[in-house]
Protein backbone atom coordinates (compact mmCIF):
# COMPACT_ATOMS: atom_id res chain seq x y z
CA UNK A 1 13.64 -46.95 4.77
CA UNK A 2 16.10 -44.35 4.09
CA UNK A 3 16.64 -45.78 0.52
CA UNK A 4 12.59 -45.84 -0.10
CA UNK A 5 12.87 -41.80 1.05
CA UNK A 6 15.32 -40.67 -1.29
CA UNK A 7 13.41 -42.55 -4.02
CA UNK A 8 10.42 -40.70 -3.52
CA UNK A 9 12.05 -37.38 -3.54
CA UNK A 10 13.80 -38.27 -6.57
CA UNK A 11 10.38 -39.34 -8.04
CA UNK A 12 8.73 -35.84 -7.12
CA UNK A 13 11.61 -33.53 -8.94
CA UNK A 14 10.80 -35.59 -11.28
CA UNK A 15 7.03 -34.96 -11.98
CA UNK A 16 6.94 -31.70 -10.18
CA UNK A 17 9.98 -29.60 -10.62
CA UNK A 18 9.17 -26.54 -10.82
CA UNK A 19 6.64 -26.35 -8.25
CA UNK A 20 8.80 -28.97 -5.83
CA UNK A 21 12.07 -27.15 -6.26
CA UNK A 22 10.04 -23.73 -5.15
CA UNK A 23 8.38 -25.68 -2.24
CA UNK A 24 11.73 -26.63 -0.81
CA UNK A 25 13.93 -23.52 -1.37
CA UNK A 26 12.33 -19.52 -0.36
CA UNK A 27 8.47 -18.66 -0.54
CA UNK A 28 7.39 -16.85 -3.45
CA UNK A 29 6.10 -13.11 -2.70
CA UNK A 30 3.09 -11.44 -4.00
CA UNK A 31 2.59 -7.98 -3.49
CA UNK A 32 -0.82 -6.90 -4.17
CA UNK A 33 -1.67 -3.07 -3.82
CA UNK A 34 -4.98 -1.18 -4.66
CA UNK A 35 -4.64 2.19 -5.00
CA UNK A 36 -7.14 5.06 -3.88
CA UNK A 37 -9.36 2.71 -1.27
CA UNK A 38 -10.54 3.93 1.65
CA UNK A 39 -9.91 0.91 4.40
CA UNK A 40 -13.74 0.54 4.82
CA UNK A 41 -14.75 -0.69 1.26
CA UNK A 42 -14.42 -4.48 1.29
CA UNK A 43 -16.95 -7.44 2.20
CA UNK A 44 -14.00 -8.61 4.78
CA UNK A 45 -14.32 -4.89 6.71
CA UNK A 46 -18.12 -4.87 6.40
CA UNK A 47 -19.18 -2.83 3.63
CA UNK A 48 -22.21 -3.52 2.78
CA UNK A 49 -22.58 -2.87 -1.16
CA UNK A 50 -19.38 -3.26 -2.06
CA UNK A 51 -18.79 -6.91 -3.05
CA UNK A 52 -14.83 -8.37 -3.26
CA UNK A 53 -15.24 -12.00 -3.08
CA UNK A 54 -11.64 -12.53 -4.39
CA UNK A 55 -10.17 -10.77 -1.45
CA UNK A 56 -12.84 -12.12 0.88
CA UNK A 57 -11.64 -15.35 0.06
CA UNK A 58 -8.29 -14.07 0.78
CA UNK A 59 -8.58 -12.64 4.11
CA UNK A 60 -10.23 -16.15 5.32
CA UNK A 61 -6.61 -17.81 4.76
CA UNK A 62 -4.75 -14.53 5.79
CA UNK A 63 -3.60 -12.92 8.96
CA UNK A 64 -5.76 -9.53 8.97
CA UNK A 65 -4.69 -6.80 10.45
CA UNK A 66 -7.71 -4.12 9.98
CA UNK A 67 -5.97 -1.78 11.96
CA UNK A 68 -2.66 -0.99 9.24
CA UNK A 69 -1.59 2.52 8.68
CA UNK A 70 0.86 3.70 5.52
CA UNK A 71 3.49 6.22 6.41
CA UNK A 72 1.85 9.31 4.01
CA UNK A 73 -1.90 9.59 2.58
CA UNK A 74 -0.61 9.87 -1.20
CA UNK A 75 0.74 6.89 -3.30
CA UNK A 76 4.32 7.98 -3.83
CA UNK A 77 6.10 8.84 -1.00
CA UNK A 78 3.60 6.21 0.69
CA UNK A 79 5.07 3.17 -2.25
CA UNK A 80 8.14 4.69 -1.37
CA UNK A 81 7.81 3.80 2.43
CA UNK A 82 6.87 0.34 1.81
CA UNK A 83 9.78 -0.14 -0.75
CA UNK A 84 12.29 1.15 1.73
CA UNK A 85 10.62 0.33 5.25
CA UNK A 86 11.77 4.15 6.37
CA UNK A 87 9.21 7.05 6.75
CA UNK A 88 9.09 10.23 4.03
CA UNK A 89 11.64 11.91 5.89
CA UNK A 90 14.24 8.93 6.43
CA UNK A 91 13.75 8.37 2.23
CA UNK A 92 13.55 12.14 1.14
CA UNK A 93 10.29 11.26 -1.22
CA UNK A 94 7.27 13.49 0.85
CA UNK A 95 5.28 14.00 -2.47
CA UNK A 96 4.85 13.38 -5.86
CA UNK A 97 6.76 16.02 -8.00
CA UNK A 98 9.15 18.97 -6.35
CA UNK A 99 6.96 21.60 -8.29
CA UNK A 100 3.76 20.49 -9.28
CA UNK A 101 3.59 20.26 -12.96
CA UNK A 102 6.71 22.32 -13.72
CA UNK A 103 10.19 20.33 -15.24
CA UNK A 104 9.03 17.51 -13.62
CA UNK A 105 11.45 15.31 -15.57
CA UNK A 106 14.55 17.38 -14.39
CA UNK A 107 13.92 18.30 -11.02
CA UNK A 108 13.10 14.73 -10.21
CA UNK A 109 16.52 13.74 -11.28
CA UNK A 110 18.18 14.42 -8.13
CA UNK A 111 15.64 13.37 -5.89
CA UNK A 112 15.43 9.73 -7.71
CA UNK A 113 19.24 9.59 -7.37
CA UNK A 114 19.14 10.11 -3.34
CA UNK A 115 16.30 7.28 -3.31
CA UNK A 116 18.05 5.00 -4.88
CA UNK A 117 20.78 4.90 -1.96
CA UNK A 118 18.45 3.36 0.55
CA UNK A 119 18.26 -0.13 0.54
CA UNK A 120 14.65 -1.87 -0.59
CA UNK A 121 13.16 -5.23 -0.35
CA UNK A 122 13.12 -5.17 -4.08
CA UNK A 123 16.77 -4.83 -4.23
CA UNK A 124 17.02 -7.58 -1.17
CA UNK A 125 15.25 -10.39 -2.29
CA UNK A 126 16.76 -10.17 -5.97
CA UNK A 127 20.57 -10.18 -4.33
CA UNK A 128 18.62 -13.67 -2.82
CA UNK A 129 18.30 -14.98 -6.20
CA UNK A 130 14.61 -13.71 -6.82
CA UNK A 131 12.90 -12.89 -10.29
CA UNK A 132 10.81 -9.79 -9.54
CA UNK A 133 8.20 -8.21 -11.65
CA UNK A 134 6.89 -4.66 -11.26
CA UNK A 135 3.35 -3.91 -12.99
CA UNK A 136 1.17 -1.23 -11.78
CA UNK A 137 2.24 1.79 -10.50
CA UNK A 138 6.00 2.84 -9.70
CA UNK A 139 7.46 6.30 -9.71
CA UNK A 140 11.02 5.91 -9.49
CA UNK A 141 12.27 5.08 -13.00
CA UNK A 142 11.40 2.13 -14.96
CA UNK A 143 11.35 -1.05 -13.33
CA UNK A 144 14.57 -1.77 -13.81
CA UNK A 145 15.94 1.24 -11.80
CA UNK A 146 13.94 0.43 -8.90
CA UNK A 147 15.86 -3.17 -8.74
CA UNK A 148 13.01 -5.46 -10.42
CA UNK A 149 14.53 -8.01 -12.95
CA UNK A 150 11.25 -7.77 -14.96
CA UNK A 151 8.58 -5.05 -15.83
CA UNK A 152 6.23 -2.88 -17.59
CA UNK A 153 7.21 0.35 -16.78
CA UNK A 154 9.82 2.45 -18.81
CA UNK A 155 9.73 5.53 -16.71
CA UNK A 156 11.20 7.82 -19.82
CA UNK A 157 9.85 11.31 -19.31
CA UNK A 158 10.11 11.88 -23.22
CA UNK A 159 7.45 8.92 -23.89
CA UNK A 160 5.46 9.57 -21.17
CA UNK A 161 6.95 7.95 -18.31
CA UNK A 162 6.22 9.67 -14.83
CA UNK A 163 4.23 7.61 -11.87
CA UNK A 164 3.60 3.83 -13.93
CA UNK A 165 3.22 4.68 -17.58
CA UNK A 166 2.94 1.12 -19.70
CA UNK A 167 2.58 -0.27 -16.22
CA UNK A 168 -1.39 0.77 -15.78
CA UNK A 169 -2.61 -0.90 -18.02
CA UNK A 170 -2.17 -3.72 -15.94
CA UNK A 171 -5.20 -4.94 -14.65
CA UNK A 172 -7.30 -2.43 -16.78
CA UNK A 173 -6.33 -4.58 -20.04
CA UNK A 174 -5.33 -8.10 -18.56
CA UNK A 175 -3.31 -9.58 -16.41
CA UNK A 176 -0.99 -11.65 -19.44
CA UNK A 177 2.27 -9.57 -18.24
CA UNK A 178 2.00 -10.96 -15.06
CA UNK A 179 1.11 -14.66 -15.26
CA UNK A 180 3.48 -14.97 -17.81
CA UNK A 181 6.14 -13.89 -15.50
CA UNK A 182 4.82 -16.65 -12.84
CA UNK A 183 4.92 -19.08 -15.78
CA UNK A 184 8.97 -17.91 -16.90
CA UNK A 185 9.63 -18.34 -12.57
CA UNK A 186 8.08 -21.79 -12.54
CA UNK A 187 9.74 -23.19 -15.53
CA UNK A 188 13.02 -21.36 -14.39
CA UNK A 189 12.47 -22.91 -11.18
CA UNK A 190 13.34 -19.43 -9.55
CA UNK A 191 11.54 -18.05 -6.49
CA UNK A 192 9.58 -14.94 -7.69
CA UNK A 193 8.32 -11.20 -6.65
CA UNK A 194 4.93 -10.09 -8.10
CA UNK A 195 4.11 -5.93 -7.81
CA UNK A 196 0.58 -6.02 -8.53
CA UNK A 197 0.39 -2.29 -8.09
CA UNK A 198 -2.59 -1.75 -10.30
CA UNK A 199 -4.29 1.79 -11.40
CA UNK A 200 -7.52 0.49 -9.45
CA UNK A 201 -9.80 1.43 -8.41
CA UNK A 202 -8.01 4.80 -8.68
CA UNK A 203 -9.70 7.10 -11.52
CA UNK A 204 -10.30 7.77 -14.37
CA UNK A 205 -13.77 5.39 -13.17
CA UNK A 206 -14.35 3.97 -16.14
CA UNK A 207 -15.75 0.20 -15.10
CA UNK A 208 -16.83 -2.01 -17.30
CA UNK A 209 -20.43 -1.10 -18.00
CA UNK A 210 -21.85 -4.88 -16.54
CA UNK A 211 -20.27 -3.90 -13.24
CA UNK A 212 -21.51 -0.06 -13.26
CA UNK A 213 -25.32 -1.22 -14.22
CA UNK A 214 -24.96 -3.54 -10.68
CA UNK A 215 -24.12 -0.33 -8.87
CA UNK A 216 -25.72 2.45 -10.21
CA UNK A 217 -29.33 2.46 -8.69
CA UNK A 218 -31.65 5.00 -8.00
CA UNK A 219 -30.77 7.53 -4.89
CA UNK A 220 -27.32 6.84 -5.21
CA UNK A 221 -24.93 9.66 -7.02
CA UNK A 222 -22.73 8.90 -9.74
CA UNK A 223 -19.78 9.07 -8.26
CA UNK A 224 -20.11 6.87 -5.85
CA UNK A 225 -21.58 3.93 -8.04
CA UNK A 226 -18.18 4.46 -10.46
CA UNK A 227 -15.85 3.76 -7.57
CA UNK A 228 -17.85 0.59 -6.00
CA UNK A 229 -17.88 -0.85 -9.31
CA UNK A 230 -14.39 -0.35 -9.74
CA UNK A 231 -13.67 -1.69 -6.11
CA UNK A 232 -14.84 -4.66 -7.79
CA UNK A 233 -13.27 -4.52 -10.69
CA UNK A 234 -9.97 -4.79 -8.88
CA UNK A 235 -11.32 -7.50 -7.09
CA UNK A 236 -11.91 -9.39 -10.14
CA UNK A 237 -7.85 -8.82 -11.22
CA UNK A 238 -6.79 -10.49 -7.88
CA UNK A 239 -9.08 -13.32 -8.31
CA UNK A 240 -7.29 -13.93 -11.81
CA UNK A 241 -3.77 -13.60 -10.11
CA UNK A 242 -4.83 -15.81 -6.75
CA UNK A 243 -6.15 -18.67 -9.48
CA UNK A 244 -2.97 -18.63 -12.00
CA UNK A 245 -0.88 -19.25 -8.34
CA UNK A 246 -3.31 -21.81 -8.27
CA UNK A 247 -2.86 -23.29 -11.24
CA UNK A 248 0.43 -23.56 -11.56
CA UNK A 249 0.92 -25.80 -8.52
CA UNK A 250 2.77 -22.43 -6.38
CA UNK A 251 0.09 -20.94 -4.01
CA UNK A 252 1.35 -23.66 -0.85
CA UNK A 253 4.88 -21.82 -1.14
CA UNK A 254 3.65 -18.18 -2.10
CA UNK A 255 3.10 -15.72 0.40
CA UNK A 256 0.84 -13.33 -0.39
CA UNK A 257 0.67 -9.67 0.94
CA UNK A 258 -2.32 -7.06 0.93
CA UNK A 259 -2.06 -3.08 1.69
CA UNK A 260 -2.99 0.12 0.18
CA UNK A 261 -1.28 3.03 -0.99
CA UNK A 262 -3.86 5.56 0.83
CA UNK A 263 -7.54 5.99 0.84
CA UNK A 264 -10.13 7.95 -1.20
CA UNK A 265 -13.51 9.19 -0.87
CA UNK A 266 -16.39 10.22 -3.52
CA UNK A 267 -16.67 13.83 -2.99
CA UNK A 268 -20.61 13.50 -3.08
CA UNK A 269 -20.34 11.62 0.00
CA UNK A 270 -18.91 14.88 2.13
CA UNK A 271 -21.42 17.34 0.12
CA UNK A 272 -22.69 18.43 4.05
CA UNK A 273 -19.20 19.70 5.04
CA UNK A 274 -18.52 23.54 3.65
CA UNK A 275 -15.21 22.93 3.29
CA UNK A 276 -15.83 20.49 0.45
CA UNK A 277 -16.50 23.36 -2.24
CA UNK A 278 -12.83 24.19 -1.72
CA UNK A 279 -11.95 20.92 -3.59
CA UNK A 280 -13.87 18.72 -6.00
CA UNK A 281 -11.79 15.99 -6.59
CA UNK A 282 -12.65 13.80 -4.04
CA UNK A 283 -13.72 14.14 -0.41
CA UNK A 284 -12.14 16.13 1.95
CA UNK A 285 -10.42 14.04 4.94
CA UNK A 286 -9.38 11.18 2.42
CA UNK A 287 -6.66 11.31 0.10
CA UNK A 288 -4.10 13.32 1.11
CA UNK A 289 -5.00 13.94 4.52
CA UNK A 290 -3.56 11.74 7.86
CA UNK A 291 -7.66 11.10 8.62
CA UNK A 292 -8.74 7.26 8.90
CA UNK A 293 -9.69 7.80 5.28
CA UNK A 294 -6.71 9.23 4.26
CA UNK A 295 -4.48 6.77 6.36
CA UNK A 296 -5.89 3.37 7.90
CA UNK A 297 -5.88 0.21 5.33
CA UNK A 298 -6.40 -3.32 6.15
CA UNK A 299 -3.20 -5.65 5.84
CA UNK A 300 -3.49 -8.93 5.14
CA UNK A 301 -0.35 -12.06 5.13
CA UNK A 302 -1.26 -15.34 3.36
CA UNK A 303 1.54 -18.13 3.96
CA UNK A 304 -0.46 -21.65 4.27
CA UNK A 305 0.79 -23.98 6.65
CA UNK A 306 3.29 -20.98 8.21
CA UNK A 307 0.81 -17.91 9.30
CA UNK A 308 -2.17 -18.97 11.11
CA UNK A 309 -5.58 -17.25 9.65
CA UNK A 310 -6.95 -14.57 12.37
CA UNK A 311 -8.55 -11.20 12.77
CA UNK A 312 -6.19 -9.01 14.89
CA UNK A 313 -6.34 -5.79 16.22
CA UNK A 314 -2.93 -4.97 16.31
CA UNK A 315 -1.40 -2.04 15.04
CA UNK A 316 0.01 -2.66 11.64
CA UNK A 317 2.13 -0.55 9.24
CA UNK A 318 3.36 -0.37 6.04
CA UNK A 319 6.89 0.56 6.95
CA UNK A 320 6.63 -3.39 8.52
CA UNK A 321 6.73 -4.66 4.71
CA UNK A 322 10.63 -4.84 4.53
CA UNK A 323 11.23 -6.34 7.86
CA UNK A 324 8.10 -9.25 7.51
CA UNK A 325 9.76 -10.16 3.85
CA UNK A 326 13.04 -9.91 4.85
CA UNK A 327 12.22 -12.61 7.84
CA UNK A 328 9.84 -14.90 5.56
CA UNK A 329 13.14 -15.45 2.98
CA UNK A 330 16.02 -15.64 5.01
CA UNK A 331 17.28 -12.33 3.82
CA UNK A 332 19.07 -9.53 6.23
CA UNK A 333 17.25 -6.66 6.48
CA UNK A 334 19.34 -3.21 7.16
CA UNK A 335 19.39 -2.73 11.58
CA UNK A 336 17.94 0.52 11.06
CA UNK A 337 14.63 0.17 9.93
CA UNK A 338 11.48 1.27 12.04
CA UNK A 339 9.37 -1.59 11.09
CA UNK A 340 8.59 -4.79 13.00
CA UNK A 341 7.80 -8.79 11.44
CA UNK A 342 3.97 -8.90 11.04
CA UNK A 343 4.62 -12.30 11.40
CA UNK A 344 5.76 -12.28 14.63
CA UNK A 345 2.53 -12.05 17.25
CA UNK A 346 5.35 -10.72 20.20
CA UNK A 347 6.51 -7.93 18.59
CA UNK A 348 2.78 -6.63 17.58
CA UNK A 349 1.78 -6.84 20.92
CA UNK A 350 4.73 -4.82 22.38
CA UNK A 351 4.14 -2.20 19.80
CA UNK A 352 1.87 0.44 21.30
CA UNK A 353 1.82 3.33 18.73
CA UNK A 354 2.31 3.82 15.08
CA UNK A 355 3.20 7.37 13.66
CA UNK A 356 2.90 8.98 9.96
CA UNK A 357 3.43 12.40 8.15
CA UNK A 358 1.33 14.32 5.85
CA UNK A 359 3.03 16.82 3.13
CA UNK A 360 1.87 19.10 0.63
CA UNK A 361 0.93 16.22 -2.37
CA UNK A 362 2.06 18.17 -5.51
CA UNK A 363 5.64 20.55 -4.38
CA UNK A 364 8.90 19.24 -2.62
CA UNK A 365 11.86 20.80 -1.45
CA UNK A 366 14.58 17.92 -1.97
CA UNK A 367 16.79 18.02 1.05
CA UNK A 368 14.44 19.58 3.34
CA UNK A 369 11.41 17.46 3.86
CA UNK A 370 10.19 19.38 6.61
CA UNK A 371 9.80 22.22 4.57
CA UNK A 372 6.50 21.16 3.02
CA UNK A 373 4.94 19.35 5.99
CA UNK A 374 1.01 19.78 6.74
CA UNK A 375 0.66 16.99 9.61
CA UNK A 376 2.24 14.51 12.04
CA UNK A 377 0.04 11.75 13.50
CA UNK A 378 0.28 9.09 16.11
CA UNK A 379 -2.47 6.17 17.11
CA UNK A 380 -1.74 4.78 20.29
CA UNK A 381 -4.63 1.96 21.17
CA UNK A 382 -8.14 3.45 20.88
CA UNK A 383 -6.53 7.17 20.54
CA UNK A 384 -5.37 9.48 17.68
CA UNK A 385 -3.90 12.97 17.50
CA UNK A 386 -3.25 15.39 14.68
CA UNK A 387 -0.32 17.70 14.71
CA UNK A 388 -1.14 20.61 12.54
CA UNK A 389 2.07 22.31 10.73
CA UNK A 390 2.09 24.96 8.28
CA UNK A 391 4.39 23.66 5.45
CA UNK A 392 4.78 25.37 2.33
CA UNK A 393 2.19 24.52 -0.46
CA UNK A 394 2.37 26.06 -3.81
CA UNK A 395 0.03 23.94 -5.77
CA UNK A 396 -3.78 24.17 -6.05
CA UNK A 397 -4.00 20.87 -4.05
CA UNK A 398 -3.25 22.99 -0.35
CA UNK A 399 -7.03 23.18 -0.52
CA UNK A 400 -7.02 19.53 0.42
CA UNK A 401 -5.84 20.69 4.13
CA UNK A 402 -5.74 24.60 4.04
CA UNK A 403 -9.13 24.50 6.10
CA UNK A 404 -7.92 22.58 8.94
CA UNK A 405 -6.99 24.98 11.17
CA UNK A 406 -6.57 23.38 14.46
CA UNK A 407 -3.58 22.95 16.00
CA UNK A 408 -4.33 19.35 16.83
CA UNK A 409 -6.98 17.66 16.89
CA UNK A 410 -7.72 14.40 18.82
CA UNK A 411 -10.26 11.38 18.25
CA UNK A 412 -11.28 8.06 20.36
CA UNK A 413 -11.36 5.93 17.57
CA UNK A 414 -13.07 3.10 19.11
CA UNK A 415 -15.89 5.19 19.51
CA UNK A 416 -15.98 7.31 16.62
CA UNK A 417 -14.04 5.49 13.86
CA UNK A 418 -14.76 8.24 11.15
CA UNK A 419 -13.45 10.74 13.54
CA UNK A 420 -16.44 13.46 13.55
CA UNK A 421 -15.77 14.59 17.27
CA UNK A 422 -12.48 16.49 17.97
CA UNK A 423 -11.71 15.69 21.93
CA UNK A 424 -8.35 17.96 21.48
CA UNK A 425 -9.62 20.93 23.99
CA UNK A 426 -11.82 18.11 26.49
CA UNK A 427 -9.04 15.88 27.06
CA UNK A 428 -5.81 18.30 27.33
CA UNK A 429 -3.90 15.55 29.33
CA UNK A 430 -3.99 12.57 26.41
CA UNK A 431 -2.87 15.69 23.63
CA UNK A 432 0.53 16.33 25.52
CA UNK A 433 1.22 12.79 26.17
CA UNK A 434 1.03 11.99 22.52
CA UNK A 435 2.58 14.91 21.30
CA UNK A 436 5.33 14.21 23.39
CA UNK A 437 5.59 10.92 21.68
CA UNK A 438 5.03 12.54 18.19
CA UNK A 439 8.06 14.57 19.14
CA UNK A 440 10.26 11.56 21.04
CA UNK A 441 9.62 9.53 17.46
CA UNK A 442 10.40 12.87 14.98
């Protein structure tokens, strides 16, 4: 009997072994990140225009946790959360340049040099004998500075390079860069990373013109029929990724992982609120800001066979991306880190609160991230409070938050999940409890 075994296996390296040698060493990983979603705008949370059947399909064979939060409403120092599993202020990264548009290259010099000291998953899992790939967007250098093995992005100020460069076009012009990574893992027989990080549906809105015709119908303004069709159009990407797993024989032993980098809004849809004509760009309360539009993203794990496929309502977090990979391969995470296994249903249901920051987007002041901070936030169950600060801003984009003037404002989010009533002066009691947790976690 024994014998009959060990011809079989021998028989299945044989006409499998790429895909068998993956399916009995570590799980692949497949990060995939939209960028500039609000967490509302997918079939799987109920939108109803919006169509994603790719990541519909998805969330059917994925724990989904509709409740996730990312540690800062703006891509960088958000990417740069998930990357490191510490908040803004543990990693020194609160926005994306130290002076807007001024010397960018130089003065980010220091500032990518203290990043590069904290530990990251990236680093982790290819000191595990990973291949990882970065496509999409990534600030810190070109891909090989940030610890990835393979890449797209160069990062050279002189030719360009600043938050992605050659690594947008992923997505926007094909996915070839990444499936032929998959296919180099697979015939290397090497566990692999995907960052699928694309520039979607972030703007410039430019969707293909088949997708924009489906959207744009009569009553409904411009801007907002641009950024459903380009939901979609990042849709369509994943579906091309999800299928080459397929294809190649990997998805059985490839987790896949779902967040965003922060949410957006079309600034036509807050055209009621005077405090829009301070800012055109996009909504007020979405990007940029620690509002549920701003803040709140769905997270989804896929591991068939290993992570059962529910709908929870636990709090979720981005900073819980180091610690949930980090358990999946078998590698040691560093003791310090915030974060908790998504994986493991104990240690979401002890967790009662998750916290963030909000900083000015566009100015830093390396070494003193408190010096630029606009907001500190905590969600504990049904309840939210805003923490109002008055950090420096010396860019045009303090007009994303220079209106909010409130000290703190607080919301029942179970009943008002878009956060249009401020309970901060009816229910005095709940503000100093949280605030005294803001403070007990800062």
């Amino acid at each position: 009997m024994n014998t009959n075994k060990h011809l079989l296996l021998a028989l299945a390296v044989t006409l499998c072994p790429g895909s068998f040698s993956l399916a009995a060493d570590k799980p692949n990983i497949v990060l995939i990140l939209s960028d500039d979603q609000a967490w509302t705008d997918y079939g799987f949370m109920g939108h109803p225009t919006i169509q994603t059947p790719n990541l519909d399909a998805l969330a059917k064979r994925s724990l989904v946790l509709d409740r996730g939060y990312v540690a800062s409403p703006l891509c960088r120092p958000s990417l740069a959360s998930m990357v490191t599993g510490l908040y803004p202020f543990g990693h020194g990264i609160t926005g994306n340049d130290v002076d807007g548009g001024n010397d960018r290259a130089a003065l980010d010099v220091p500032l990518r040099e203290q990043f590069r000291q904290h530990p990251s998953f990236i680093r982790t899992l290819t000191a595990n004998g990973y291949l990882a790939h970065q496509s999409g967007k990534w600030w810190e250098g070109s891909f090989a500075d940030g610890g990835f093995t393979h890449g797209m992005t160069h990062g050279d100020p002189k030719r360009g390079g600043r938050h992605g460069d050659a690594g947008l076009k992923i997505g926007r012009e094909g996915m070839k860069p990444v499936t032929e990574f998959i296919d180099l893992a697979v015939q290397q027989q090497k566990p692999f990373f995907v960052w699928y990080a694309p520039f979607l549906p972030h703007t410039p809105h430019n969707p293909p013109e088949r997708l924009l015709a489906k959207y744009a119908i009569d009553g409904r303004a411009q801007d907002v029929a641009e950024y459903y069709a380009m939901c979609e159009w990042f849709d369509e990407t994943c579906g091309e990724l999800l299928d080459h797993l397929d294809a190649k024989g990997v998805a059985e032993n490839t987790i896949v992982l779902y967040i965003c980098d922060n949410g957006w809004a079309a600034a036509s849809t807050n055209a009621d609120d005077p405090n829009q004509k301070l800012w055109k760009g996009f909504a007020q309360r979405s990007k940029g800001s620690p509002y549920e539009n701003g803040i709140r993203t769905p997270i989804m794990v896929s591991w068939p066979g290993r992570v059962k496929p529910e709908r929870s309502k636990d709090l979720a977090h981005a900073i819980d991306l180091f610690p949930t990979i980090a358990a999946a391969t078998g590698a040691e995470a560093p003791a310090n880190l915030p974060g908790i296994d998504l994986m493991d249903a104990d240690a979401r249901n002890e967790r009662t609160q998750v916290f963030g920051v909000a900083h000015s987007i566009h100015n830093m002041t390396v070494g003193d991230p408190d010096d630029t901070q606009q907001y500190l936030w905590c969600v504990e169950d049904e309840w939210k409070l805003l923490v109002r600060y008055a950090g420096k801003d010396t860019t045009k984009y303090r007009n994303v938050h220079v209106w909010d003037k409130a000290p703190a404002r607080l919301f029942h989010l179970k009943n008002d999940p878009h956060e249009k009533h401020d309970l901060a002066a009816k229910r005095p009691g709940v503000v100093e409890r949280l605030k005294r947790a803001i403070e007990n976690w800062r």
